[in-house]
Protein backbone atom coordinates (compact mmCIF):
# COMPACT_ATOMS: atom_id res chain seq x y z
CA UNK A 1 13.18 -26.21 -59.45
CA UNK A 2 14.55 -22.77 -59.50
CA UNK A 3 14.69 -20.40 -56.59
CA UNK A 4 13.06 -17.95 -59.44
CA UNK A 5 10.29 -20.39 -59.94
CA UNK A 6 9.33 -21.06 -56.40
CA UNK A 7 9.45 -17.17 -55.51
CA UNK A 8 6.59 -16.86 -57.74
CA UNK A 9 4.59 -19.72 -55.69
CA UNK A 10 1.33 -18.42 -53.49
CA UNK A 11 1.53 -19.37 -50.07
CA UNK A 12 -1.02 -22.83 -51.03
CA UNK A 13 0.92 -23.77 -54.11
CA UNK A 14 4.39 -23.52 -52.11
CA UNK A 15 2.69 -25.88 -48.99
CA UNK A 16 1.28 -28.35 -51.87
CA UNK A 17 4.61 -28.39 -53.69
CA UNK A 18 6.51 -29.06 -50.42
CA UNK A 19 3.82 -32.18 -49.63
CA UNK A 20 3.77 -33.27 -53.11
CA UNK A 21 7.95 -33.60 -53.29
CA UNK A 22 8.02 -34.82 -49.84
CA UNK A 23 5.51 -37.86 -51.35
CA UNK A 24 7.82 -38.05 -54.36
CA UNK A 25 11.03 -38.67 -52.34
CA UNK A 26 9.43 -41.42 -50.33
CA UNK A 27 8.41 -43.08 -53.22
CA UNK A 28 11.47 -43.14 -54.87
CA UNK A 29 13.24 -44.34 -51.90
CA UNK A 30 11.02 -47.52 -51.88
CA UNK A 31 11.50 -48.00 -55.72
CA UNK A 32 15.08 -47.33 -55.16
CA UNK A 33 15.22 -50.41 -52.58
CA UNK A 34 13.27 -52.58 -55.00
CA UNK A 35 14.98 -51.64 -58.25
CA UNK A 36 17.63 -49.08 -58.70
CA UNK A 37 17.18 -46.01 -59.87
CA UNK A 38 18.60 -44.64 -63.51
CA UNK A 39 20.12 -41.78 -62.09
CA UNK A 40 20.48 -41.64 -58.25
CA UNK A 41 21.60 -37.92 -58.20
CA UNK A 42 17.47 -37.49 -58.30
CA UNK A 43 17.42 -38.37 -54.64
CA UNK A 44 19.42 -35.61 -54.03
CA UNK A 45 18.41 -33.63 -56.00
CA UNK A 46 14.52 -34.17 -54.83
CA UNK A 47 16.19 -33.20 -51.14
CA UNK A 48 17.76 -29.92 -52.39
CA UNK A 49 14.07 -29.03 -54.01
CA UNK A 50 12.64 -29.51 -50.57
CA UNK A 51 15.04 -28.05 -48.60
CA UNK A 52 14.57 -24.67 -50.74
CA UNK A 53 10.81 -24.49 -50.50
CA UNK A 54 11.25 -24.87 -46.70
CA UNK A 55 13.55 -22.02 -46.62
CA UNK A 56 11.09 -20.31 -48.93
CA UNK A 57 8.17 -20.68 -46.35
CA UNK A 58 10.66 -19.41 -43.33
CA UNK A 59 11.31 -16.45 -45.18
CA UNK A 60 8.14 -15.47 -45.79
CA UNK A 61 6.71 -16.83 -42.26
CA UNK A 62 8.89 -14.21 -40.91
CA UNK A 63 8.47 -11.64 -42.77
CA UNK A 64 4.52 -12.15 -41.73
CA UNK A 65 5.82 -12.04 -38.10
CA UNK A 66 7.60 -8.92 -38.57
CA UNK A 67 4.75 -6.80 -39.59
């Protein structure tokens, strides 16, 4: 997901998209263990997805603060 696409996220949809990956990364992990993956690089890539909707909701946490 692009930094583009998750700028245009409400507040709701951002904290459902952060749950929902955070659920999709866990899951993996345990199919993962069972079965590997086709293409591991989604792991990471699932983490760098998360880690920019967190930094997403900081930003605009703070910006909330500020005002």
């Amino acid at each position: 997901m692009k930094i583009s696409e998750i700028r245009e996220l409400s507040m709701p949809d951002l904290l459902e998209r952060i749950d929902t990956e955070k659920t999709m990364i866990v899951r993996m992990r345990l199919n993962h263990a069972i079965t590997p993956l086709d293409n591991p690089q989604k792991l990471k890539q699932a983490k760098i997805t998360i880690a920019r909707l967190l930094t997403e909701l900081r930003i605009r946490e703070s910006k909330q603060k500020s005002k």
